[in-house]
C-alpha atoms as a PDB file:
ATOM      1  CA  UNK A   1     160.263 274.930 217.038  1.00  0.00           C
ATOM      2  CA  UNK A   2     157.406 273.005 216.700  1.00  0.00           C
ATOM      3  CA  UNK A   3     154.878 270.895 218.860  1.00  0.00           C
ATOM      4  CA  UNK A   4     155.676 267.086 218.450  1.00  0.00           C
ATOM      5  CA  UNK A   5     153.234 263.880 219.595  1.00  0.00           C
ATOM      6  CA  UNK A   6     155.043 260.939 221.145  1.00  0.00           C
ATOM      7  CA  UNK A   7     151.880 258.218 220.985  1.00  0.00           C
ATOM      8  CA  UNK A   8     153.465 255.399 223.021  1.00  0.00           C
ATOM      9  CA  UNK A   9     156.782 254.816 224.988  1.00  0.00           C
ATOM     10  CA  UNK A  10     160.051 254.712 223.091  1.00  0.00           C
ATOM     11  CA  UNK A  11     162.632 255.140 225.554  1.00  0.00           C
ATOM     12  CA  UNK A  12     164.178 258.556 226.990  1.00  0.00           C
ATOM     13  CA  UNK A  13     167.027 259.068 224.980  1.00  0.00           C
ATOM     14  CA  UNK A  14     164.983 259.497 221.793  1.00  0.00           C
ATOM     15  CA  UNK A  15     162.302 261.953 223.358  1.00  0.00           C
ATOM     16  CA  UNK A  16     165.627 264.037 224.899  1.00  0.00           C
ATOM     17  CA  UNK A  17     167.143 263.976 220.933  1.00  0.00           C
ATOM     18  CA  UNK A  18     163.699 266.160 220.070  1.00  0.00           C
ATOM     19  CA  UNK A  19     163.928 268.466 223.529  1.00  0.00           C
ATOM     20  CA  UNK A  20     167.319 269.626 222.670  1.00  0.00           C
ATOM     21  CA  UNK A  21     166.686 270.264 219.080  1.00  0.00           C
ATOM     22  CA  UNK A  22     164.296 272.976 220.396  1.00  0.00           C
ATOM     23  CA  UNK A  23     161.121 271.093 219.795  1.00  0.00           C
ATOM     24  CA  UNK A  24     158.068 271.084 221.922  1.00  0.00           C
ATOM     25  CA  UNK A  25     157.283 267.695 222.950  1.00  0.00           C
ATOM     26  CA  UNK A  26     153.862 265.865 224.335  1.00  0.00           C
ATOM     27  CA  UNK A  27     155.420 262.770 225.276  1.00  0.00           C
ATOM     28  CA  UNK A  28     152.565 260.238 226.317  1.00  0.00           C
ATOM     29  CA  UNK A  29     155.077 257.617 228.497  1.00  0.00           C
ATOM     30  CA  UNK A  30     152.855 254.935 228.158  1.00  0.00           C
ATOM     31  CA  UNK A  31     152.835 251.047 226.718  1.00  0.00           C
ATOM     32  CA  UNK A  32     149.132 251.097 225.286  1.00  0.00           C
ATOM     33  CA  UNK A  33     148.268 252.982 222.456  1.00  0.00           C
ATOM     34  CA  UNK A  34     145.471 255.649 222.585  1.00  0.00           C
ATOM     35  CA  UNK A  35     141.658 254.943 221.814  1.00  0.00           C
ATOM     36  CA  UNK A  36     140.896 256.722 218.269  1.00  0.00           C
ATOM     37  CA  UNK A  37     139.300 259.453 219.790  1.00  0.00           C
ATOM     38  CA  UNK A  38     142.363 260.196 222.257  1.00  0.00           C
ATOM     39  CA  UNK A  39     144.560 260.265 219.264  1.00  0.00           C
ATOM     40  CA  UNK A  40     142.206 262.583 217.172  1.00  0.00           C
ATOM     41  CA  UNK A  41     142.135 265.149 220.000  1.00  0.00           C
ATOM     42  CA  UNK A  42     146.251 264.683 221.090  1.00  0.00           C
ATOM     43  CA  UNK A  43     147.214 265.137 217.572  1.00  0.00           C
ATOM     44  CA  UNK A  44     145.366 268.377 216.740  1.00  0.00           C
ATOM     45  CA  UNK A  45     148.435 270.698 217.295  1.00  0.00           C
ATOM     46  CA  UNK A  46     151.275 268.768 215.885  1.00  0.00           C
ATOM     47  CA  UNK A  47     153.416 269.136 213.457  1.00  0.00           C
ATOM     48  CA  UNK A  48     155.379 266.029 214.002  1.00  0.00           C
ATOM     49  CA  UNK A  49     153.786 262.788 215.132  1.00  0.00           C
ATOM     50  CA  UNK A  50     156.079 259.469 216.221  1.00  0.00           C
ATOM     51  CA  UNK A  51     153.693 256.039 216.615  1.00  0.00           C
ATOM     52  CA  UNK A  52     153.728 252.584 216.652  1.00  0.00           C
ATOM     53  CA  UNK A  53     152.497 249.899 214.464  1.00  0.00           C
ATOM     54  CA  UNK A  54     149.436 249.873 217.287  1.00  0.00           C
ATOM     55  CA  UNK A  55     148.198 253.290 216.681  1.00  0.00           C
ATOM     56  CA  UNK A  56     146.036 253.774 213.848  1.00  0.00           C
ATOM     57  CA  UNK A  57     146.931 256.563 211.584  1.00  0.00           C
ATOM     58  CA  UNK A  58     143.710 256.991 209.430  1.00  0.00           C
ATOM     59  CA  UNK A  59     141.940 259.477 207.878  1.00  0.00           C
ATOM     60  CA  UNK A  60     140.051 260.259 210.939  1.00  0.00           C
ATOM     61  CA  UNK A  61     143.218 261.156 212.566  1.00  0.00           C
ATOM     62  CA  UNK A  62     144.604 263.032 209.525  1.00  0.00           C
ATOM     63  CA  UNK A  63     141.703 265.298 209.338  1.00  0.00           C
ATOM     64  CA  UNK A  64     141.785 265.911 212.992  1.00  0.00           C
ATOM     65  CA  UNK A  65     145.647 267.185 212.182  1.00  0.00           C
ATOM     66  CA  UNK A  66     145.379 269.900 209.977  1.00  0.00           C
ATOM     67  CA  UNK A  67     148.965 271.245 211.332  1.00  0.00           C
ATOM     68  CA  UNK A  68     151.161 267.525 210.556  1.00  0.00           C
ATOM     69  CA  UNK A  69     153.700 267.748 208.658  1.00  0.00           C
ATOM     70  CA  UNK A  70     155.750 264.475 209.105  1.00  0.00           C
ATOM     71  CA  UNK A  71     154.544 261.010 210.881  1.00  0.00           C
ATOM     72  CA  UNK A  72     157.803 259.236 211.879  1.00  0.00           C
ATOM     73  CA  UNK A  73     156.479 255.404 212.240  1.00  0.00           C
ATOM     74  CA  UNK A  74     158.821 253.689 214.863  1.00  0.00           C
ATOM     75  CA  UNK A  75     158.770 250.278 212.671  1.00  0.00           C
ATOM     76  CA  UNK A  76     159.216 248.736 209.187  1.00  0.00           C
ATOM     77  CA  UNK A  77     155.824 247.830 208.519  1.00  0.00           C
ATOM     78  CA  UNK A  78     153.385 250.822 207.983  1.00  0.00           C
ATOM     79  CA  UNK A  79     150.285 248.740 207.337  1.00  0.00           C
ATOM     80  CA  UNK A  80     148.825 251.289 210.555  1.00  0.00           C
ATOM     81  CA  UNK A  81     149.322 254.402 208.236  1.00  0.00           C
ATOM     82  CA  UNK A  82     147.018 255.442 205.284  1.00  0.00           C
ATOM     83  CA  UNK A  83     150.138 256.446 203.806  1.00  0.00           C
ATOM     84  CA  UNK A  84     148.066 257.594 200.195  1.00  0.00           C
ATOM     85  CA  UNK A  85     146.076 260.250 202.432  1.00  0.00           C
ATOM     86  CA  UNK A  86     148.991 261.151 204.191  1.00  0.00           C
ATOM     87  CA  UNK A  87     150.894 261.641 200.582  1.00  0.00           C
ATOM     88  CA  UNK A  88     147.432 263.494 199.403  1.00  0.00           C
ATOM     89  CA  UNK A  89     147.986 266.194 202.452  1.00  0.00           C
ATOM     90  CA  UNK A  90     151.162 266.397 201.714  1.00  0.00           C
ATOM     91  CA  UNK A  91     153.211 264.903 205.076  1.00  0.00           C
ATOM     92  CA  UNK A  92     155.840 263.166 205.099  1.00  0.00           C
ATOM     93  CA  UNK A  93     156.045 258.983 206.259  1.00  0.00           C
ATOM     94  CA  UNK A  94     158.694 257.229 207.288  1.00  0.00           C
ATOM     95  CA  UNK A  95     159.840 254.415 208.839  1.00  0.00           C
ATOM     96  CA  UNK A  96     162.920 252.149 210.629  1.00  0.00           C
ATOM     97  CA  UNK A  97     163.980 249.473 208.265  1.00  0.00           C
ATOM     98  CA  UNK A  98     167.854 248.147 207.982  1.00  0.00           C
ATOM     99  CA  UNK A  99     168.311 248.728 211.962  1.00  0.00           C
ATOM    100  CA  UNK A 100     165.620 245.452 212.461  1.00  0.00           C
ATOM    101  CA  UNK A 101     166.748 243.068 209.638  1.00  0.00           C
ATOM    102  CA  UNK A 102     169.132 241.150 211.198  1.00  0.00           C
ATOM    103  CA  UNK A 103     167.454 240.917 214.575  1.00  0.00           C
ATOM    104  CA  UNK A 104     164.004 239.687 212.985  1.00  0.00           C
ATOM    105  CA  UNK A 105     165.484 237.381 211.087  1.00  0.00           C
ATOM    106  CA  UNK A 106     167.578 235.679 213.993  1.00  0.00           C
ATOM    107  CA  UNK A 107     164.145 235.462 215.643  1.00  0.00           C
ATOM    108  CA  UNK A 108     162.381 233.588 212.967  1.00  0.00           C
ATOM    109  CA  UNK A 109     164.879 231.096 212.358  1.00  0.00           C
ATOM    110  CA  UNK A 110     164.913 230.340 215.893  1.00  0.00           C
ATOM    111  CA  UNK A 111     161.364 229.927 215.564  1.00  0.00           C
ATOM    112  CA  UNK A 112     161.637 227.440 212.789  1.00  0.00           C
ATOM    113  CA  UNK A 113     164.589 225.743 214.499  1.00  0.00           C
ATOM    114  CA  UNK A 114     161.940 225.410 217.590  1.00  0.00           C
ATOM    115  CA  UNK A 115     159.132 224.117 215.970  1.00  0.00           C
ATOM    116  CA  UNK A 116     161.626 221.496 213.659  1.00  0.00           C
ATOM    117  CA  UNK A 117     162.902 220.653 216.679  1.00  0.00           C
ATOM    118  CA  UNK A 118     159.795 220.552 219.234  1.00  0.00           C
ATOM    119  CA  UNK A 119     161.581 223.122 221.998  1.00  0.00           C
ATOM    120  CA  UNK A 120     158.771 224.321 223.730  1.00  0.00           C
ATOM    121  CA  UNK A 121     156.824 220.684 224.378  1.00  0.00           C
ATOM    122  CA  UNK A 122     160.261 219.321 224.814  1.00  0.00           C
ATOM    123  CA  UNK A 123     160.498 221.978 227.368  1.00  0.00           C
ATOM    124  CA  UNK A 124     157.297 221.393 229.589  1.00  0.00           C
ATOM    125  CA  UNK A 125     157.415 217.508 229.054  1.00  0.00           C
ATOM    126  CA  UNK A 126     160.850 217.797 231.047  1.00  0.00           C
ATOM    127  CA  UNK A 127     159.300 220.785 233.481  1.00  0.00           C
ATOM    128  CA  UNK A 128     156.117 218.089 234.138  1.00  0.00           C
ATOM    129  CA  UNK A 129     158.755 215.117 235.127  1.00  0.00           C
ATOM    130  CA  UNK A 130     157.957 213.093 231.777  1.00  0.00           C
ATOM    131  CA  UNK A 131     161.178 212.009 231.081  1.00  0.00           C
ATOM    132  CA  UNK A 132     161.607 209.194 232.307  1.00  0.00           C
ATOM    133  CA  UNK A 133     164.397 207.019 230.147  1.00  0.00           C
ATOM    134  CA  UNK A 134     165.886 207.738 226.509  1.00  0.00           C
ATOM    135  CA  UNK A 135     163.995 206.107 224.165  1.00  0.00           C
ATOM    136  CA  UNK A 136     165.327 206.082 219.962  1.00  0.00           C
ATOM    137  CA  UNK A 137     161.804 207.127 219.167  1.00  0.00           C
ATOM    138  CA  UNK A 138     161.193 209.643 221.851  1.00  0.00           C
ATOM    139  CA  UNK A 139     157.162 211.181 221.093  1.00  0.00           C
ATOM    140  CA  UNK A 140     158.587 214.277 220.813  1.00  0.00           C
ATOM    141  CA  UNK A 141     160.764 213.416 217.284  1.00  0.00           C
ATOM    142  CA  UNK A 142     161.033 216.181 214.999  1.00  0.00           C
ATOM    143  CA  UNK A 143     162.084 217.563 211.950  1.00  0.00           C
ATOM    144  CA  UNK A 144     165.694 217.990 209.732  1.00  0.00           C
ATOM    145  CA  UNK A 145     167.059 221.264 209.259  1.00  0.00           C
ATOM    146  CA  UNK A 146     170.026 220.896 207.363  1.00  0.00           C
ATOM    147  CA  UNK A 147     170.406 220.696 203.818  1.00  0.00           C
ATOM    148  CA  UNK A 148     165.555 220.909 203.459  1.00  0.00           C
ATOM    149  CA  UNK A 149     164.436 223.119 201.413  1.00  0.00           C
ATOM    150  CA  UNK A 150     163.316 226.656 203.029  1.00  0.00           C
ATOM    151  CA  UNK A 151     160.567 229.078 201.078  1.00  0.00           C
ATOM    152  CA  UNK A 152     160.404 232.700 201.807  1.00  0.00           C
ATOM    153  CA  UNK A 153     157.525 234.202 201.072  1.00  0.00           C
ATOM    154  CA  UNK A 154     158.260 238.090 199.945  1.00  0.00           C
ATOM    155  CA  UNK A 155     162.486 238.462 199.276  1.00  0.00           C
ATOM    156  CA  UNK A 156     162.937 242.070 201.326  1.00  0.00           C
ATOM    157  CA  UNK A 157     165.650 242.744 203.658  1.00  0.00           C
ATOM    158  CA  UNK A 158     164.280 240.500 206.388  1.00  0.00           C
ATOM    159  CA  UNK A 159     163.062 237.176 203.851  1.00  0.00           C
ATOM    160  CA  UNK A 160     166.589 238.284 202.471  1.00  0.00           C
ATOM    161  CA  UNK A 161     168.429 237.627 205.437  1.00  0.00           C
ATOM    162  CA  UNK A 162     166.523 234.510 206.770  1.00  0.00           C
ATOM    163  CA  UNK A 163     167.287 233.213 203.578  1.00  0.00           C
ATOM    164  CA  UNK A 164     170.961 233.441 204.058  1.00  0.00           C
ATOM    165  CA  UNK A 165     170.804 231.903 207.548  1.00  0.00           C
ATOM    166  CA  UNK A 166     169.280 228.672 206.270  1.00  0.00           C
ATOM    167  CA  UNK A 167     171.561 228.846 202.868  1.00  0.00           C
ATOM    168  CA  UNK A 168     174.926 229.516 204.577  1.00  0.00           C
ATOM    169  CA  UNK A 169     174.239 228.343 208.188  1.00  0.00           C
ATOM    170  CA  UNK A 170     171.743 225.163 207.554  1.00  0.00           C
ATOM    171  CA  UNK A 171     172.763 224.096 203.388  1.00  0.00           C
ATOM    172  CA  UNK A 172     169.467 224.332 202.876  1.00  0.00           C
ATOM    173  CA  UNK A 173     167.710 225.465 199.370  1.00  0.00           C
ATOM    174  CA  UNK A 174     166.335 228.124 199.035  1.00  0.00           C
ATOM    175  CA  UNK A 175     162.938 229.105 197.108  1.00  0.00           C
ATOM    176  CA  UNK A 176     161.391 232.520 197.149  1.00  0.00           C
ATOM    177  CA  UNK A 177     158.138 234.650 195.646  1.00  0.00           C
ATOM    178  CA  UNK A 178     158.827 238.153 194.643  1.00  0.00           C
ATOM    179  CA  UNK A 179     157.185 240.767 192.728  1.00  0.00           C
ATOM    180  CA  UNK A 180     160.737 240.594 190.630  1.00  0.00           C
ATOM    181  CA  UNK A 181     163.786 238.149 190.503  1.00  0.00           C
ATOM    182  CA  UNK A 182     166.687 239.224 192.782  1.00  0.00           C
ATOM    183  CA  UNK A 183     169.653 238.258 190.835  1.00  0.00           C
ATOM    184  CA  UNK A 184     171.711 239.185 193.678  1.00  0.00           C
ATOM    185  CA  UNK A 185     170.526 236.663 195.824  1.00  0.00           C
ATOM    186  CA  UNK A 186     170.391 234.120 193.329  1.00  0.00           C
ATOM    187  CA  UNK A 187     173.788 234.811 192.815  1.00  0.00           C
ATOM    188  CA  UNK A 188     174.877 234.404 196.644  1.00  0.00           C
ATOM    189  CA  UNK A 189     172.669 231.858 197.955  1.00  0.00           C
ATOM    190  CA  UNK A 190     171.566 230.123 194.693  1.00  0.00           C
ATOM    191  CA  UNK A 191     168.012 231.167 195.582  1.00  0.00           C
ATOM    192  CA  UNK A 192     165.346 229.964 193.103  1.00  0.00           C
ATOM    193  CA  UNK A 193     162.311 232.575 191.747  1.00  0.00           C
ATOM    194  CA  UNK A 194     159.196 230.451 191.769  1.00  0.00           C
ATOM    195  CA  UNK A 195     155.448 230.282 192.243  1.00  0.00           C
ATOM    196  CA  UNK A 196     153.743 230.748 195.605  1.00  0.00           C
ATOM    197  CA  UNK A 197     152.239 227.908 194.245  1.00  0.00           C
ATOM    198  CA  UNK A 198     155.814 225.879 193.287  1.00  0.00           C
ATOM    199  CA  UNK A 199     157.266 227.094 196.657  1.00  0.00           C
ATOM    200  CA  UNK A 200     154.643 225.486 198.741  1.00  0.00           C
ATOM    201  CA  UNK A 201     154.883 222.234 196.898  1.00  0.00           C
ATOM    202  CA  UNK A 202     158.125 222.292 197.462  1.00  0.00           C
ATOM    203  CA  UNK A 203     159.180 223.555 200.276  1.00  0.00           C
ATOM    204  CA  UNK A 204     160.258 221.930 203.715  1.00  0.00           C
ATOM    205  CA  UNK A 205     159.667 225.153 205.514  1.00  0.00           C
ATOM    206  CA  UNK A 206     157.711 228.284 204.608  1.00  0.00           C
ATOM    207  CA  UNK A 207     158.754 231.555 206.239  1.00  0.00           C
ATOM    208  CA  UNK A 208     156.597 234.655 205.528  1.00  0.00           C
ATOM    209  CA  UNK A 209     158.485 237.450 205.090  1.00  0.00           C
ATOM    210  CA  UNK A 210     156.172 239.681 203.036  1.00  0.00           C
ATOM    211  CA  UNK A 211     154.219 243.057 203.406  1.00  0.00           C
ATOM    212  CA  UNK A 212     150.840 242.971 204.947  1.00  0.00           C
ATOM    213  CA  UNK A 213     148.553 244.498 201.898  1.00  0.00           C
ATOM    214  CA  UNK A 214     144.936 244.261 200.615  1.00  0.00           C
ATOM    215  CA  UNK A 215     146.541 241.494 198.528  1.00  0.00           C
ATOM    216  CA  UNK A 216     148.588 239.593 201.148  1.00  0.00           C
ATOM    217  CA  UNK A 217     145.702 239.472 203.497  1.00  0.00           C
ATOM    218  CA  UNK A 218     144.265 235.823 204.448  1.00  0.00           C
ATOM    219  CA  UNK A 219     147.176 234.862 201.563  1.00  0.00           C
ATOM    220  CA  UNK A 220     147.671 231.421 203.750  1.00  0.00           C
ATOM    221  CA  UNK A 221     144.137 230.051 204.045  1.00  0.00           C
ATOM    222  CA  UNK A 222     143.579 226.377 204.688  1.00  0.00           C
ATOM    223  CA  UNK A 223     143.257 225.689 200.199  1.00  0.00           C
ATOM    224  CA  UNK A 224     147.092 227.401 200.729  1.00  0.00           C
ATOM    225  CA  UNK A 225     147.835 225.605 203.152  1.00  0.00           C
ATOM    226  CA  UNK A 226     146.829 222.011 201.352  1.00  0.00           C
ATOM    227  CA  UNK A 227     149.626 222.872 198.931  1.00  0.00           C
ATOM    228  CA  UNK A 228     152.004 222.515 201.464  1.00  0.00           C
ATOM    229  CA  UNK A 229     153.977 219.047 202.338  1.00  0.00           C
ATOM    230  CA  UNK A 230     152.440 217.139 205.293  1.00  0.00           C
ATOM    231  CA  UNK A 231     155.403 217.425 206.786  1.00  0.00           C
ATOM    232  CA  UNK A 232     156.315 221.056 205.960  1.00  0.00           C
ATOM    233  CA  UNK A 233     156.347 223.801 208.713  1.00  0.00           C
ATOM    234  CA  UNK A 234     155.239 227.133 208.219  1.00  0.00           C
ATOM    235  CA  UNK A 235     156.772 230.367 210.301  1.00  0.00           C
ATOM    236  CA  UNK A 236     155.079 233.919 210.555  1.00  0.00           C
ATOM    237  CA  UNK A 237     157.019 237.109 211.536  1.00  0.00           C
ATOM    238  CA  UNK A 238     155.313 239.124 209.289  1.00  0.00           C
ATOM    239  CA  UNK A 239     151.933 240.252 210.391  1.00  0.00           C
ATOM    240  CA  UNK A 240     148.970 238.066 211.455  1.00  0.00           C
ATOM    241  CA  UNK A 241     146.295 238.466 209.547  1.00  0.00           C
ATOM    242  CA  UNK A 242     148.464 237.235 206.475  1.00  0.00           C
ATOM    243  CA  UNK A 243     147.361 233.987 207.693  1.00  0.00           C
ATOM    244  CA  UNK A 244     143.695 233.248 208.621  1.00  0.00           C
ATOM    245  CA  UNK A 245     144.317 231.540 211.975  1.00  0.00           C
ATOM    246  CA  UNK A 246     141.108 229.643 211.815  1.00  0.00           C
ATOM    247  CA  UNK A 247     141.940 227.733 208.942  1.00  0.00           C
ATOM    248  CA  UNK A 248     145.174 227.340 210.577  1.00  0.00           C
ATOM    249  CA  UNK A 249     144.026 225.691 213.465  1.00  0.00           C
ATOM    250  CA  UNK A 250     141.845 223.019 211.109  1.00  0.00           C
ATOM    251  CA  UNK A 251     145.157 222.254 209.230  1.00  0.00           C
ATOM    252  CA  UNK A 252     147.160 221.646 212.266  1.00  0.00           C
ATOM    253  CA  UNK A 253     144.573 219.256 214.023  1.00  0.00           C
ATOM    254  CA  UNK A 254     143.917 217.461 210.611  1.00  0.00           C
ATOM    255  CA  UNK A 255     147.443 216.950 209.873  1.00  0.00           C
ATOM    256  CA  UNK A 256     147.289 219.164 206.507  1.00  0.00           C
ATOM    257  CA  UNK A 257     151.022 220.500 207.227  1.00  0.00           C
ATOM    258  CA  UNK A 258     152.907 219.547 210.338  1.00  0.00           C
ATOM    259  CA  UNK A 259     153.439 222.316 212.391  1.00  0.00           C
ATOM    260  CA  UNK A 260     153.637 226.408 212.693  1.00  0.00           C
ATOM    261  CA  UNK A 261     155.438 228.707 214.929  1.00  0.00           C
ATOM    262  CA  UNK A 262     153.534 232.342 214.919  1.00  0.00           C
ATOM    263  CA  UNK A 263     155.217 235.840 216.019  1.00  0.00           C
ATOM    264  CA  UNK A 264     152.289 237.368 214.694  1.00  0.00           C
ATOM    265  CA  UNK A 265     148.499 237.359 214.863  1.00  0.00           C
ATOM    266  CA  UNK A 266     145.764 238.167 212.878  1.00  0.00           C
ATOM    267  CA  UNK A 267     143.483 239.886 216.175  1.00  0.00           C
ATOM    268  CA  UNK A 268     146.591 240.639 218.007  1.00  0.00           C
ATOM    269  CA  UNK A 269     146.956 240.046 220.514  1.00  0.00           C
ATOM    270  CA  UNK A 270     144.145 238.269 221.214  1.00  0.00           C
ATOM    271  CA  UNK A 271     144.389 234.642 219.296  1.00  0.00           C
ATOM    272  CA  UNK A 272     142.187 232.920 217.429  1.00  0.00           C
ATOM    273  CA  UNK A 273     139.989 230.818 220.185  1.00  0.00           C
ATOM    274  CA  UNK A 274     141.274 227.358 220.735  1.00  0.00           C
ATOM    275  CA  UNK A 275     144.968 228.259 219.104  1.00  0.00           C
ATOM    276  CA  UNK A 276     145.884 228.807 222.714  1.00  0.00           C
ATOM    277  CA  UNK A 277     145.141 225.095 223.592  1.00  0.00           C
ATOM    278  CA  UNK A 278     146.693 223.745 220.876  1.00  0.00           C
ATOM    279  CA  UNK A 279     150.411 222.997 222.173  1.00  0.00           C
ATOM    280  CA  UNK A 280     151.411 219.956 219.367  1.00  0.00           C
ATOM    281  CA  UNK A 281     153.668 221.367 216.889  1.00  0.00           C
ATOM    282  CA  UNK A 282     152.349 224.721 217.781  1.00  0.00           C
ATOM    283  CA  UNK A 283     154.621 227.437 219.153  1.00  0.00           C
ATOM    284  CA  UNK A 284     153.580 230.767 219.839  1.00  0.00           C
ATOM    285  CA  UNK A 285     155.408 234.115 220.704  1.00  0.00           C
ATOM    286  CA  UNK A 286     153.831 237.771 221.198  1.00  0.00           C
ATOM    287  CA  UNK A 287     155.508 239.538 218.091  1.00  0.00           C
ATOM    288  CA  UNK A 288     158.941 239.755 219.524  1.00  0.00           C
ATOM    289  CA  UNK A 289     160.486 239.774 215.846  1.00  0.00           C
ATOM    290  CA  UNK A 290     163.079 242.737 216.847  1.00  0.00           C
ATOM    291  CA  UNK A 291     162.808 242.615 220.487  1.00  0.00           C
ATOM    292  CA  UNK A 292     166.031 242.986 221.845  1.00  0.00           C
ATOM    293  CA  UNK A 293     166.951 246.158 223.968  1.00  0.00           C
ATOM    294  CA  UNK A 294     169.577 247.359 221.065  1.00  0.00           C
ATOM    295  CA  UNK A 295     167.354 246.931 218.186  1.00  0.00           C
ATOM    296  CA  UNK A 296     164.482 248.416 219.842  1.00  0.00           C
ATOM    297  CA  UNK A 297     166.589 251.508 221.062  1.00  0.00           C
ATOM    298  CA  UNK A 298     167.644 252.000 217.279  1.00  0.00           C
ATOM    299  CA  UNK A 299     164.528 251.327 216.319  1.00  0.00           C
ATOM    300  CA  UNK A 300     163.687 254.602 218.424  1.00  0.00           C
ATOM    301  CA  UNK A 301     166.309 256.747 217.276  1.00  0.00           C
ATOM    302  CA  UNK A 302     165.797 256.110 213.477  1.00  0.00           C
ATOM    303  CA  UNK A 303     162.501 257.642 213.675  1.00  0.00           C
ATOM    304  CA  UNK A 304     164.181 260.234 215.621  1.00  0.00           C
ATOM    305  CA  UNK A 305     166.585 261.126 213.321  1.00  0.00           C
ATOM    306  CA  UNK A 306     164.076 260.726 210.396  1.00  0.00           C
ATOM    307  CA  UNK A 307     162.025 263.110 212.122  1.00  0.00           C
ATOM    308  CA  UNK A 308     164.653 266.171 212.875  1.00  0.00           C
ATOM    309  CA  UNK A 309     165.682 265.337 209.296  1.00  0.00           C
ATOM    310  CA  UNK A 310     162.338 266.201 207.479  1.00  0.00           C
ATOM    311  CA  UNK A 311     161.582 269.703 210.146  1.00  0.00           C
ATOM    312  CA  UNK A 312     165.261 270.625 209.324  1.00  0.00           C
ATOM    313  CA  UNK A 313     164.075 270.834 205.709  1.00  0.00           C
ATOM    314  CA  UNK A 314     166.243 267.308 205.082  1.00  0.00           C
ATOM    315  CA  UNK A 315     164.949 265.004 203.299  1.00  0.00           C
ATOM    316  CA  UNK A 316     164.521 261.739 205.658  1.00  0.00           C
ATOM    317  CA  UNK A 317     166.646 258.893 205.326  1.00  0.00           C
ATOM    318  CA  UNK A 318     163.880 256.542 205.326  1.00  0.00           C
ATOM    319  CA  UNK A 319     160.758 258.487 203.823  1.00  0.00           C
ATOM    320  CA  UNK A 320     157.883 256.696 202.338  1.00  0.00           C
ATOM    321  CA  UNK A 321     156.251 259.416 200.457  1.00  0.00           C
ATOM    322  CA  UNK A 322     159.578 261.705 199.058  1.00  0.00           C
ATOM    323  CA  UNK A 323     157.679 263.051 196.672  1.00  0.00           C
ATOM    324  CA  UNK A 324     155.907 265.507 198.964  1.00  0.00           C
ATOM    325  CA  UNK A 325     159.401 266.178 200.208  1.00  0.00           C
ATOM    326  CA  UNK A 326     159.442 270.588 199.753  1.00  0.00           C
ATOM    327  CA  UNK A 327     163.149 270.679 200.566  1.00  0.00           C
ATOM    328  CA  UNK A 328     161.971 273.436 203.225  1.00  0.00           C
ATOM    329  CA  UNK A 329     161.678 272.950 206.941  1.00  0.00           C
ATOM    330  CA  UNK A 330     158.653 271.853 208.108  1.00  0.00           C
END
């Protein structure tokens, strides 16, 4: 048995999972994430710790946990984890992917399919009483899906899977930056390795699908985005401050590309001052990339099961770090 720190809400089933296996659990039932110094003092006799992408895993917090063994991150992304200082102590980091792919990626092509096709102002122009007759050059035309040309930015599971919505459900081409050419997906979708540079020349629509990094941050600034077509779109559902919204905002006002539809912010979840107000070609959501009761449950239980895995002595499905993996429980 050991002592295990729940940071943030994640659903009963998954705490009960970590009860039953003997553990002792401090299960903090709450949908906020703790101030630094709450987390530096809650973590202090753990052994096991399951967060959030909103709770900061630093070194602060790692030297305040000289008993953690294993941080089971309840998400793809682990941008919140210093995951090198957390391999240099030797603990274990994992995280969910596979059980979100398909769910994010239905999410951001519905976001590009809203923004092509104007859904939200069409939505409040009919809620204010607007619509009056039906004109052939309504003010709210919009853009062609089928058979443009869609970029993804960073060809993982997720920028893999939006890619085969637009290839097999929309005939559109498909462009894509990686660190290395996926033959596989060249293969099935006739996907094209190119520049950042050629894809945003190029491209229709620009999805970013990458990992938030030193190197990806403030990747889309507004020089990026004057690459881009006028009339190109580009969708976020990767993490905010990949784009920096300021020069954002400029391009949409000035006309530099034609619209964006954001999951993610760069200050979540506070936006960018005057993004709110800007409702033209604009749509907004508040990162609900894999929000969907199922996903979210198995979202839970991943962690979960990466978690038992690594105190049983297991090596977790999904670890980060195996290297530090001792092959001994925890």
């Amino acid at each position: 048995m050991v002592n295990i720190l729940i940071t943030q809400h994640i659903g009963d089933a998954a705490v009960q999972r970590l009860r039953d296996a003997g553990h002792a659990v401090t299960y903090r039932d709450e949908t906020t994430p703790m101030t630094p110094a709450e987390l530096q003092t809650a973590v202090r006799t753990a052994a096991g710790l399951v967060c959030l992408l909103t709770d900061r895993v630093d070194t602060a917090v790692l030297n305040a946990a000289p008993h953690l063994k294993m941080i089971a991150n309840v998400a793809v992304g682990y941008d919140n984890i210093d995951l090198a200082a957390a391999t240099a102590r030797g603990i274990l980091v994992s995280n969910t992917p596979d059980v979100l792919t398909e769910t994010t990626a239905d999410h951001a092509f519905a976001l590009l399919l809203a923004i092509a096709r104007r859904i939200p102002e069409a939505d409040a122009f009919m809620r204010a009483g607007k619509y009056q007759r039906f004109e052939l050059f309504p003010p709210l035309l919009g853009l062609d899906v089928y058979g443009k040309t869609l970029g993804i930015v960073g060809m993982g599971r997720i920028g893999t899977a939006v890619a085969r919505r637009g290839a097999l459900g929309f005939g559109m081409k498909v462009l894509y930056t990686a660190k290395s050419e996926k033959t596989a997906v060249a293969q099935e979708l006739g996907a094209e390795w190119v520049s950042l540079a050629e894809l945003l020349r190029r491209s229709d629509f620009v999805s970013i699908n990458t990992p938030y990094t030193p190197e990806t941050r403030h990747l889309f600034t507004l020089d990026t985005l004057r690459q881009m077509k006028p009339t190109a779109c580009l969708i976020n559902t990767a993490r905010g401050p990949i784009v920096k919204e300021d020069d954002l905002l400029a391009a949409l006002r000035d006309g530099v590309i034609w619209g964006a539809a954001l999951d993610v912010f760069e200050a979540e979840p506070q936006m960018t001052p005057g993004l709110a107000e800007h409702h033209e070609r604009l749509v907004v959501a508040p990162h609900l990339g894999s929000a969907t009761g199922e996903t979210r449950r198995n979202m839970a239980a991943t962690a979960v099961t990466n978690l038992l895995a690594g105190l049983a002595g297991q090596q977790p499905p999904n670890a980060l770090n195996p290297q530090v993996w001792q092959g001994t429980p925890l």
